[in-house]
Protein backbone atom coordinates (compact mmCIF):
# COMPACT_ATOMS: atom_id res chain seq x y z
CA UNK A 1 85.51 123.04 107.51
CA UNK A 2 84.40 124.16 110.71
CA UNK A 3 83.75 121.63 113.64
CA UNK A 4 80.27 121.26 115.04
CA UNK A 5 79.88 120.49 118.40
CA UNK A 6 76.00 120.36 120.22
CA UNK A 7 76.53 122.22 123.76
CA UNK A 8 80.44 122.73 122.63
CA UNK A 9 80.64 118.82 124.46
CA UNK A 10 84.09 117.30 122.03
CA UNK A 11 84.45 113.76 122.43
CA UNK A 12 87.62 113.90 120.84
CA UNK A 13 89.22 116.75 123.22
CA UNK A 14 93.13 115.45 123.01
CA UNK A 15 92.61 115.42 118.94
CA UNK A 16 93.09 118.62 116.89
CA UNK A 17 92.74 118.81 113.41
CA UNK A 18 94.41 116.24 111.74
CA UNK A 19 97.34 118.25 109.11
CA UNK A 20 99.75 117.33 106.14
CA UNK A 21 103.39 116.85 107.36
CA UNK A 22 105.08 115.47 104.49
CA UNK A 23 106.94 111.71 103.92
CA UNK A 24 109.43 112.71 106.74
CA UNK A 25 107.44 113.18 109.68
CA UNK A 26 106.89 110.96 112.69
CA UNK A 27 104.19 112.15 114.07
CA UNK A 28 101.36 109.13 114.08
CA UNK A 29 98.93 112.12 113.74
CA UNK A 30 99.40 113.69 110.82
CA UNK A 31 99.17 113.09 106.86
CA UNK A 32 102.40 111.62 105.01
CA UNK A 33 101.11 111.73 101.46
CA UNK A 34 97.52 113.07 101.71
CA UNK A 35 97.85 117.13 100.89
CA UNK A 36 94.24 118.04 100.18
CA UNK A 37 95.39 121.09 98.20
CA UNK A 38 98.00 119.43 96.18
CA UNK A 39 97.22 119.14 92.19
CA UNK A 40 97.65 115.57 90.49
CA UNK A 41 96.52 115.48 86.71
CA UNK A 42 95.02 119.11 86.81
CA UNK A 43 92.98 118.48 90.30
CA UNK A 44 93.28 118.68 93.69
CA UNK A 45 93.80 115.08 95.44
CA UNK A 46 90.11 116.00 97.76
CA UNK A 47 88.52 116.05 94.68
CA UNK A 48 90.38 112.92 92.93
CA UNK A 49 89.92 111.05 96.02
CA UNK A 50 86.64 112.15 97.74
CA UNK A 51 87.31 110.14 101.26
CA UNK A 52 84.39 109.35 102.93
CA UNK A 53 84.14 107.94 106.24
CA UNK A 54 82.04 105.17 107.37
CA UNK A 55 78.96 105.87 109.88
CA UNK A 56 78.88 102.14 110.70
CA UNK A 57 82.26 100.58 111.42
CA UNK A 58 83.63 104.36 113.16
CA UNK A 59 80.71 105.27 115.39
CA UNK A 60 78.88 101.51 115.54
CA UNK A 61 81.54 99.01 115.13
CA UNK A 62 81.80 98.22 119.05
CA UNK A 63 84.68 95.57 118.57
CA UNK A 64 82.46 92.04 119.27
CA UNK A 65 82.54 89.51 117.49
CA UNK A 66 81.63 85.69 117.76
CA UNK A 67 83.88 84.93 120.75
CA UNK A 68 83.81 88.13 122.66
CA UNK A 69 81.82 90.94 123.79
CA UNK A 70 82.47 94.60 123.15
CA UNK A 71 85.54 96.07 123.32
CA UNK A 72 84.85 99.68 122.13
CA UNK A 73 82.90 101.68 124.66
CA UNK A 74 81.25 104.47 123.14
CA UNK A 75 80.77 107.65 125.21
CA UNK A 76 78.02 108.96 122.66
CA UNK A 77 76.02 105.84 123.74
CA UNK A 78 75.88 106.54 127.26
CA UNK A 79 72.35 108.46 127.92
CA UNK A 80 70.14 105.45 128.09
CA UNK A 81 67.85 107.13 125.73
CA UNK A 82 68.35 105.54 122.22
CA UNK A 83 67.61 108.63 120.17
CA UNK A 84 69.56 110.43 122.57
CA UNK A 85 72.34 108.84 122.15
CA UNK A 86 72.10 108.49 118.05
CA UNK A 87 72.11 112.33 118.38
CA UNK A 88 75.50 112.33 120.91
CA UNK A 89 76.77 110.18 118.04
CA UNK A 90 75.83 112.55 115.14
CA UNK A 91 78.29 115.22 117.19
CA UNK A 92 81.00 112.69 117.83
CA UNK A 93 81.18 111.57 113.87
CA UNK A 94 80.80 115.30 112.83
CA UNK A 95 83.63 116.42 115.28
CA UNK A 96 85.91 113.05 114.01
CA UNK A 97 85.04 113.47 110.10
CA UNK A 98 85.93 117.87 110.82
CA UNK A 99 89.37 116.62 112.14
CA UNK A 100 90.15 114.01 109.54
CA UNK A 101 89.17 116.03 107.08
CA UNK A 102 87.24 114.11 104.47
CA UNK A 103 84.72 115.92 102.79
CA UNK A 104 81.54 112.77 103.08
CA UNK A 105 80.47 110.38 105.17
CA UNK A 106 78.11 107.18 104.49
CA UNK A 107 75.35 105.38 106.35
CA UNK A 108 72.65 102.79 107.05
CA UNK A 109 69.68 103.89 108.40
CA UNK A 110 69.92 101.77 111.06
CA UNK A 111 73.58 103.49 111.78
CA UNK A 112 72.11 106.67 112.10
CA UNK A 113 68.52 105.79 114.09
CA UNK A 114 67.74 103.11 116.23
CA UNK A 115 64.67 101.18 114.79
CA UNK A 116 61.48 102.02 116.66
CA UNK A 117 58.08 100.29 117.54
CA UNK A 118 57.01 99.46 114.53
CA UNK A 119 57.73 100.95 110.71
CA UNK A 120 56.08 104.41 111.56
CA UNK A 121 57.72 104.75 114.62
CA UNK A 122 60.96 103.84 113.17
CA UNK A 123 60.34 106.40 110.48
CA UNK A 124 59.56 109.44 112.86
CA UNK A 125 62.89 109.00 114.26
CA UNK A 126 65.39 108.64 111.16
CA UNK A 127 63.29 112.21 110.22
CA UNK A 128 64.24 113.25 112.91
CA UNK A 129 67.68 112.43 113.35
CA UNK A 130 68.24 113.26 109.79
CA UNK A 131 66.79 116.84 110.55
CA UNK A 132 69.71 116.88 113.13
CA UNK A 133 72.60 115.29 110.75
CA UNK A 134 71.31 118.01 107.96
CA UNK A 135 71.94 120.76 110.68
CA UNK A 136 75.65 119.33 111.22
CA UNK A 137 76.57 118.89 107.50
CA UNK A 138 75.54 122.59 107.36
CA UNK A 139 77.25 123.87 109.88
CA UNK A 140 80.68 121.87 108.76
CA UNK A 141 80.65 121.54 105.13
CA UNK A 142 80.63 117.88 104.96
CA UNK A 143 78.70 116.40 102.26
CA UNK A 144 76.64 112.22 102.27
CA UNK A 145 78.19 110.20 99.91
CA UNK A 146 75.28 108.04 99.42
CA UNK A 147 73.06 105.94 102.14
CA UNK A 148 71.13 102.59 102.39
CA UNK A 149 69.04 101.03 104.31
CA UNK A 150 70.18 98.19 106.65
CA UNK A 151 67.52 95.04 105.51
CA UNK A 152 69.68 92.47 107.00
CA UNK A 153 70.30 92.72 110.41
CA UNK A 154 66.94 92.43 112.22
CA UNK A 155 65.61 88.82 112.63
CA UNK A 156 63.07 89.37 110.03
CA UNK A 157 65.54 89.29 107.50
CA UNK A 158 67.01 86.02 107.99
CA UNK A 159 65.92 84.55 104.68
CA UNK A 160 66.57 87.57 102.99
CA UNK A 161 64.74 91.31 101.89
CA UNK A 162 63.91 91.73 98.60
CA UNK A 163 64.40 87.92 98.09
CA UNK A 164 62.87 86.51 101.21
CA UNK A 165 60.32 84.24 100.33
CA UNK A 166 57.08 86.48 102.78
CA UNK A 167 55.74 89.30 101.17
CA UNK A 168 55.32 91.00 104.16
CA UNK A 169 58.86 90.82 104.66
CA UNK A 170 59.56 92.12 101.52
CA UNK A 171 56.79 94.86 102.31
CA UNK A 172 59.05 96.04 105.44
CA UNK A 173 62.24 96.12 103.24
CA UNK A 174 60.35 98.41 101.06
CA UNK A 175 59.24 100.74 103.98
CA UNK A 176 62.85 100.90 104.85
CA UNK A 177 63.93 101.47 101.49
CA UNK A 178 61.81 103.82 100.90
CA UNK A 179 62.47 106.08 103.97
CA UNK A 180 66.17 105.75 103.72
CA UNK A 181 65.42 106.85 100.02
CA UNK A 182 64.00 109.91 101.31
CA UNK A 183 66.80 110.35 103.92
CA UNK A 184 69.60 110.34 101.40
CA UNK A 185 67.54 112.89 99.26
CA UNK A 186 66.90 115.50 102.16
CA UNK A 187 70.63 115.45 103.16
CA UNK A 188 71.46 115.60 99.54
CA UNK A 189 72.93 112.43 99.32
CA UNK A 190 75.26 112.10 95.99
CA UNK A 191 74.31 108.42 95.36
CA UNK A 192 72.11 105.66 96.82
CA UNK A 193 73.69 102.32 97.45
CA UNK A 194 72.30 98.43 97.75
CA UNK A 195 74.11 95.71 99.20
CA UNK A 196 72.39 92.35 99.56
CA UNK A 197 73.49 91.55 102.82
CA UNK A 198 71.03 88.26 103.02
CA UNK A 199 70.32 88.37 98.97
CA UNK A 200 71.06 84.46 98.40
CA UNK A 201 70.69 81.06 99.60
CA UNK A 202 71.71 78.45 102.02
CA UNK A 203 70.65 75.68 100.37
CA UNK A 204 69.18 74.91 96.70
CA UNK A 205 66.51 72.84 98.23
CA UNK A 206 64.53 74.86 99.77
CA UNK A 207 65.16 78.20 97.55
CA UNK A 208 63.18 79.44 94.00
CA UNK A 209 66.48 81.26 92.39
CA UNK A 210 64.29 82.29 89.21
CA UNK A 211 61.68 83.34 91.41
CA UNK A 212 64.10 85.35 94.45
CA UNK A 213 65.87 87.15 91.65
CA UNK A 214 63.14 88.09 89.79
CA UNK A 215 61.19 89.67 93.30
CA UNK A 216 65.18 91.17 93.61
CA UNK A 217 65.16 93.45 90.48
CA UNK A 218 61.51 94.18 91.20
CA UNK A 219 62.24 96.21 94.21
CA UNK A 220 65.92 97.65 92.38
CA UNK A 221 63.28 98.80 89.50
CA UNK A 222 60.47 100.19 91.78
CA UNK A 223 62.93 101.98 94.18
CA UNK A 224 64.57 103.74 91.34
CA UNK A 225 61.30 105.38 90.44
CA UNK A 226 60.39 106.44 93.85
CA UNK A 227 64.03 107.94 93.53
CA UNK A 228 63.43 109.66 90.38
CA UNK A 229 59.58 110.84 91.14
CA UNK A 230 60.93 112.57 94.46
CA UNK A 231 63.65 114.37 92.20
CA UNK A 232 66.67 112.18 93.07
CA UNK A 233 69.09 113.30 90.27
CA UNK A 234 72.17 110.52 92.08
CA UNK A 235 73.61 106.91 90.96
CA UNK A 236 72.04 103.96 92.16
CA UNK A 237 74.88 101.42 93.13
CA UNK A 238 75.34 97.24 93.81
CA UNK A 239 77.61 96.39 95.68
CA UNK A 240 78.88 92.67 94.79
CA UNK A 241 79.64 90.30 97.22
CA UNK A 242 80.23 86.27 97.06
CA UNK A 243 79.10 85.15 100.07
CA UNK A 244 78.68 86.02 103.68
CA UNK A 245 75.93 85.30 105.64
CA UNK A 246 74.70 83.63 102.65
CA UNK A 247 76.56 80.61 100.92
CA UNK A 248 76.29 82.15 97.65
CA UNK A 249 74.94 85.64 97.10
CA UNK A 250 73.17 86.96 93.62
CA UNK A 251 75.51 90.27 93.38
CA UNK A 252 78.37 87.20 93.41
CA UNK A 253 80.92 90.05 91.84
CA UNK A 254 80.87 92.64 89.04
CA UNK A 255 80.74 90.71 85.94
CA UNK A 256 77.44 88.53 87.47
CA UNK A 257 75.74 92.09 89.10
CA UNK A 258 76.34 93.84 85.22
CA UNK A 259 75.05 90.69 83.79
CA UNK A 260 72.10 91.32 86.21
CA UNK A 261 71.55 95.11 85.83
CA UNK A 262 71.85 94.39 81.87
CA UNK A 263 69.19 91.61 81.51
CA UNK A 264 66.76 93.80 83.76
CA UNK A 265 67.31 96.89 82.26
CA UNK A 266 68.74 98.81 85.01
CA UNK A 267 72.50 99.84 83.56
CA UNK A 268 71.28 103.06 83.23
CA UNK A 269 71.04 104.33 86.19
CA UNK A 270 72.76 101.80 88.12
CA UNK A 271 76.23 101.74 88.80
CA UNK A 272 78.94 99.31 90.73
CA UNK A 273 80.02 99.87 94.47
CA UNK A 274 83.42 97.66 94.33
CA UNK A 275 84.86 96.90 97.98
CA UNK A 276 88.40 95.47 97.74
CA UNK A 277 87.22 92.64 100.40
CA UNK A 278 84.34 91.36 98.28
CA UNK A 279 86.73 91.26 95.44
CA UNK A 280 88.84 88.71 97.49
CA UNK A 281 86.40 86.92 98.62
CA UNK A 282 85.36 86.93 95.06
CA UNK A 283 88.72 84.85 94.38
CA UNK A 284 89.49 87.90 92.39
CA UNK A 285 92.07 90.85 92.69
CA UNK A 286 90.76 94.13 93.79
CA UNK A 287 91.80 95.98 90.57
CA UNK A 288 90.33 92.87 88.52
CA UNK A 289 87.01 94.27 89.55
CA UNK A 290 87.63 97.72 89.24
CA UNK A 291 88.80 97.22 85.75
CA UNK A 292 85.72 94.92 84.31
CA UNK A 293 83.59 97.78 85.98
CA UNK A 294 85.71 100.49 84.04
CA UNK A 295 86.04 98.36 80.71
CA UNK A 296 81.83 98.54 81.35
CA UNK A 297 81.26 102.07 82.40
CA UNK A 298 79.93 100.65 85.15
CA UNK A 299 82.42 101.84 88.24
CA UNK A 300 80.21 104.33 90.57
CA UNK A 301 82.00 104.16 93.98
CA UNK A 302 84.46 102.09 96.37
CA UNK A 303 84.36 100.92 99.00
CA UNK A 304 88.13 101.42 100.62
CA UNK A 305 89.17 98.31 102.69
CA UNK A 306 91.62 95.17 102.95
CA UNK A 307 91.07 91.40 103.49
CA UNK A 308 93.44 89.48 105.40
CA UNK A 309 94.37 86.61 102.45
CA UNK A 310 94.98 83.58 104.86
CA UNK A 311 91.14 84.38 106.41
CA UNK A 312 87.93 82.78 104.46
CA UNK A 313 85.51 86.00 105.79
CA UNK A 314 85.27 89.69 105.60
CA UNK A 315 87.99 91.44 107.93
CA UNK A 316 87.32 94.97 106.67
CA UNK A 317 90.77 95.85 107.66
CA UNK A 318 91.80 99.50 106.61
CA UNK A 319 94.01 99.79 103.80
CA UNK A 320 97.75 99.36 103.45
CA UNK A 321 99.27 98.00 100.06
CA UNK A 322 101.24 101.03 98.16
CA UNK A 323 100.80 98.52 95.71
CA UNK A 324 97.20 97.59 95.19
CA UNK A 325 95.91 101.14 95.88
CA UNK A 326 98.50 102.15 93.02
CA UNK A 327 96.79 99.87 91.17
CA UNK A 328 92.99 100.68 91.67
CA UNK A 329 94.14 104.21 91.29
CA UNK A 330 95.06 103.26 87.51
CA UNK A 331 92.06 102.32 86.73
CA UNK A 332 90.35 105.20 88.74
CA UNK A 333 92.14 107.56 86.56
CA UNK A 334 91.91 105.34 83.12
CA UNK A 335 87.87 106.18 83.85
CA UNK A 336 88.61 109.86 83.76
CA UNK A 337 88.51 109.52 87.66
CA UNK A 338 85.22 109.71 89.68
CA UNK A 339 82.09 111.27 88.32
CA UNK A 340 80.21 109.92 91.04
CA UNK A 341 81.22 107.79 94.17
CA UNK A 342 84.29 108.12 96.03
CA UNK A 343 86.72 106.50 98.31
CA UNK A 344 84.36 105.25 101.43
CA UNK A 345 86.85 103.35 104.29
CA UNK A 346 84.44 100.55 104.35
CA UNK A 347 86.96 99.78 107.71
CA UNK A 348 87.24 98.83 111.13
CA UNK A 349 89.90 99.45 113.93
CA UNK A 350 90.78 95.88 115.21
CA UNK A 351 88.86 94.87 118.25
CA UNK A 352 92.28 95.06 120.86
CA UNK A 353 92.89 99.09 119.32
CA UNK A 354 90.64 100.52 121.87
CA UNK A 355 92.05 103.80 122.21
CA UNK A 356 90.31 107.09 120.93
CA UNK A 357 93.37 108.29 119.04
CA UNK A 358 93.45 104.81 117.03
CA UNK A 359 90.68 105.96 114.80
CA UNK A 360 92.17 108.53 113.61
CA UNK A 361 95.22 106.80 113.06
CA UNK A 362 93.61 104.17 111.24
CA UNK A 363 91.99 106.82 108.89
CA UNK A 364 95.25 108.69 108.61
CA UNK A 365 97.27 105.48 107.31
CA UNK A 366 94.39 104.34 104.91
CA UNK A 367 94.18 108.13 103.38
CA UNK A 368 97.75 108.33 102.56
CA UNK A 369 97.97 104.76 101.43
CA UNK A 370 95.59 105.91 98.75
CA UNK A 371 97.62 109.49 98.45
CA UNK A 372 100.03 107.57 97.60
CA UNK A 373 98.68 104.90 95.07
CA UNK A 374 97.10 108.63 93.30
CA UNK A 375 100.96 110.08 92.92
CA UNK A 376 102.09 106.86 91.75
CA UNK A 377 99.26 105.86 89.24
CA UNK A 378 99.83 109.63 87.93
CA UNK A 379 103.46 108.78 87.29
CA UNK A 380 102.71 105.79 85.57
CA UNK A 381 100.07 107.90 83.16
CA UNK A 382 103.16 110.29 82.47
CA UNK A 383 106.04 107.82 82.50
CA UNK A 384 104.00 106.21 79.72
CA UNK A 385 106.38 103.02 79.41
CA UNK A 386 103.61 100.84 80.83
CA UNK A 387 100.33 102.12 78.41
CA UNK A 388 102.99 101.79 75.83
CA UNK A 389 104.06 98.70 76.19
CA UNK A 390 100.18 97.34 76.63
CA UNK A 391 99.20 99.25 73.33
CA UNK A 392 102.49 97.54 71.51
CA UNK A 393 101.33 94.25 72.82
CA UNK A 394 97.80 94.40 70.99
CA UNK A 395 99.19 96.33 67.70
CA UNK A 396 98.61 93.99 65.17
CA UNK A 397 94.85 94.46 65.61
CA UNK A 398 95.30 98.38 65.30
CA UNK A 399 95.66 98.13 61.61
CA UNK A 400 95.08 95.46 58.33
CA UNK A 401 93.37 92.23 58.76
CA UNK A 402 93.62 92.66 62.52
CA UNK A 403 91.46 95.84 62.53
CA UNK A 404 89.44 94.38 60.28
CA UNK A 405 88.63 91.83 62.33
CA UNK A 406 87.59 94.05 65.04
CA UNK A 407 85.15 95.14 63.56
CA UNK A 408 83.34 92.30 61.90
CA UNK A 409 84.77 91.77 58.56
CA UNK A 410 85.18 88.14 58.30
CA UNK A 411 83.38 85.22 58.17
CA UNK A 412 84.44 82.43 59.83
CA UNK A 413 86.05 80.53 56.93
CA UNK A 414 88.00 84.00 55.53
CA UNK A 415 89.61 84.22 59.02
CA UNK A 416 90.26 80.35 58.91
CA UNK A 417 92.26 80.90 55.92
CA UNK A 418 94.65 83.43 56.76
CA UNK A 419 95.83 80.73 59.28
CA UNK A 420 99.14 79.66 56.67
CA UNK A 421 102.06 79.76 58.97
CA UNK A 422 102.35 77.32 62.20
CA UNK A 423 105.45 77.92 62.50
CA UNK A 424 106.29 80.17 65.36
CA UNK A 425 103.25 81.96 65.44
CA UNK A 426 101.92 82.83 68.91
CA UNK A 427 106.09 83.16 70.14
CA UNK A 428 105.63 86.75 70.98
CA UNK A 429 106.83 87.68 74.71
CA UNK A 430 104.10 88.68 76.73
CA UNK A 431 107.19 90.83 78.96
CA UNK A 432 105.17 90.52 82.05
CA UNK A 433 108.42 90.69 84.49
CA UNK A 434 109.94 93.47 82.56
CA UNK A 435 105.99 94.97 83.13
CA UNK A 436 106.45 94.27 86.98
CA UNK A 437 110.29 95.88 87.72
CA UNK A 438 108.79 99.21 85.68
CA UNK A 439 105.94 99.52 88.02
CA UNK A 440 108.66 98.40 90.95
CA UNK A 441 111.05 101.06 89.52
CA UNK A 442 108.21 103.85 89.96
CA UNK A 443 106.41 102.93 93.22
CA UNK A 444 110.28 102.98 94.76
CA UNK A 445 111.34 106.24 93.15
């Protein structure tokens, strides 16, 4: 990929592109594990892995937070011209996401385009600065992911979008919707995302649940159309979340948002955008929700991040663990790997890292933390001990009474009376530590 640079102005100047060195080398700027080119399983790790970067924690995040002001100055946000500068940022993400080398990038609208005026004016300027993104992804080969729109942030959305108990609010979250819709189509967006930042409540007392969830899969249902009659051919995904702003929001985690999507008949076209933070939060481990969405069919896309476990809120830290992305990478793979979706560093540089380089360090680390977790998840596939010793543990139900019971051959009082022997029954090992030093013995080989 080529980089793309309006008026040939690079904001990253010191920064070339970003190349695979292999596990010895030093250098902070360069791949350990990530080799684009290199085949895993009979594909290419790009295309196993699809990294996209972030529009809103890379180019937006400016470091403040509720005791401090900004601590990342931006120079693409410098003109004093809003549009102006959303355009200086379109060439600073295009330049970073050329030298990184991951082939998409994700947004909000509001990432992309300042809000304007009013609705109209608001829309006249995401066209526009969508016109200039589409000229960038042209001229560089980088591809959307998926977009959203941001219904959460302005003040209007305080009790919520879709939920918030104005229409006219939820009028305005369908204008945005609908516009960021049309965005993600025109820049051929491969999916189309929803996350209910402020879908929830406070308090009990002064909140309809019935009602807010109902008005919720209302605007799911008519935004899909509007999708489909403009010739969006993509995924639609949730992304679940417990909490945060809200005290308890209604895409809680995967098994409530399939629930959802199930009883409202939206599974099929719907699909699950798991971030390993929300799983925490959750009280749940990252691959726990990966794996109830693969057991589903329901895993789209992920978002690629870390909590910090000794904080209660979302850190959005980039991520580290060999051993979790090993882990997500199983079940990645145990899918068939990705027909849709990707890996999107849903991640922030910590607020005291304020120099350029540390962003691409940040996405460097988090790239080949997932490299690796794709070698090692392939060597557990081929090692086969592991898959062998799960299929082993559920055998008796693979043949006789036990796969008869699978599928629905007894009554209640037939399977009661094959009950004869109290004995030891139920004394089989479940192995887990012998399960634990296998996956120890390949992550250290």
């Amino acid at each position: 990929m080529a980089n793309y640079f309006t008026g040939n102005k690079e904001y990253f100047p010191e920064i070339k592109k970003i190349a695979y060195e292999g596990p010895k080398s030093k250098n902070p700027m360069a791949f350990k594990y990530y080799d684009a080119e290199k085949s895993i399983a009979g594909k290419k790790m790009r295309d196993h892995l699809r990294f996209a970067i972030a529009y809103w924690h890379s180019f937006c995040g400016d470091g403040a937070d509720p005791f401090g002001a900004a601590t990342h100055i931006f120079p693409w946000n410098s003109s004093g011209d809003p549009v102006q500068n959303a355009i200086n940022k379109a060439d600073a993400a295009f330049e970073f996401i050329s030298k990184i080398g991951a082939p998409y990038y994700a947004w909000h609208d509001r990432d992309i385009a300042p809000e304007g005026k009013d609705a109209d004016d608001s829309a006249k300027i995401l066209e526009k600065i969508t016109d200039e993104l589409k000229k960038r992804q042209d001229a560089t080969g980088v591809k959307l992911l998926w977009g959203t729109a941001n219904v959460f942030s302005n003040p209007r959305f305080m009790n919520g979008a879709a939920t918030n108990p104005d229409f006219a609010v939820v009028a305005h979250a369908a204008n945005q919707i609908q516009h960021a819709i049309d965005g993600t189509i025109k820049l051929g967006g491969e999916g189309y995302t929803f996350w209910g930042g402020r879908e929830g409540y406070m308090s009990i007392l002064n909140t309809d649940m019935k009602r807010e969830k109902e008005h919720l899969a209302m605007i799911l249902s008519i935004s899909r159309d509007y999708a489909r009659s403009k010739g969006f051919k993509g995924c639609f995904y949730i992304e679940p979340k417990p909490m945060e702003p809200t005290k308890h929001q209604y895409d809680f985690d995967s098994e409530t948002v399939i629930g959802f999507l199930r009883a409202h008949g939206l599974d099929k076209d719907f699909k699950l955008n798991i971030e390993a933070n929300h799983a925490e939060l959750a009280g749940h481990d990252f691959v726990h929700e990966l794996s109830v969405c693969v057991d589903n069919d329901m895993l789209g896309s992920v978002d690629a991040n870390r909590g910090e476990p000794r904080n209660g809120w979302d850190t959005d830290q980039f991520p580290s663990s060999v051993y979790e992305t090993t882990l997500a990478m199983c079940q990645i793979l145990r899918m068939g790997g990705f027909k849709t979706g990707g890996l999107n560093f849903d991640a922030k540089i910590r607020r005291n890292s304020v120099d350029a380089e540390d962003l691409f360090i940040a996405h460097i680390g988090g790239m080949d933390t997932f490299a690796f977790g794709l070698e090692k998840a392939a060597a557990i596939a081929a090692d086969g001990r592991l898959p062998d010793l799960l299929k082993k543990r559920y055998s008796s139900f693979d043949s006789g009474d036990g796969a008869k019971f699978e599928k629905g051959g007894f009554k209640l009082n037939e399977l009661a009376a094959l009950a004869k022997d109290y004995g030891k029954t139920g004394w089989t090992s479940g192995k887990q530590e012998l399960y634990e030093n296998i996956l120890q013995e390949i992550l250290l080989s």
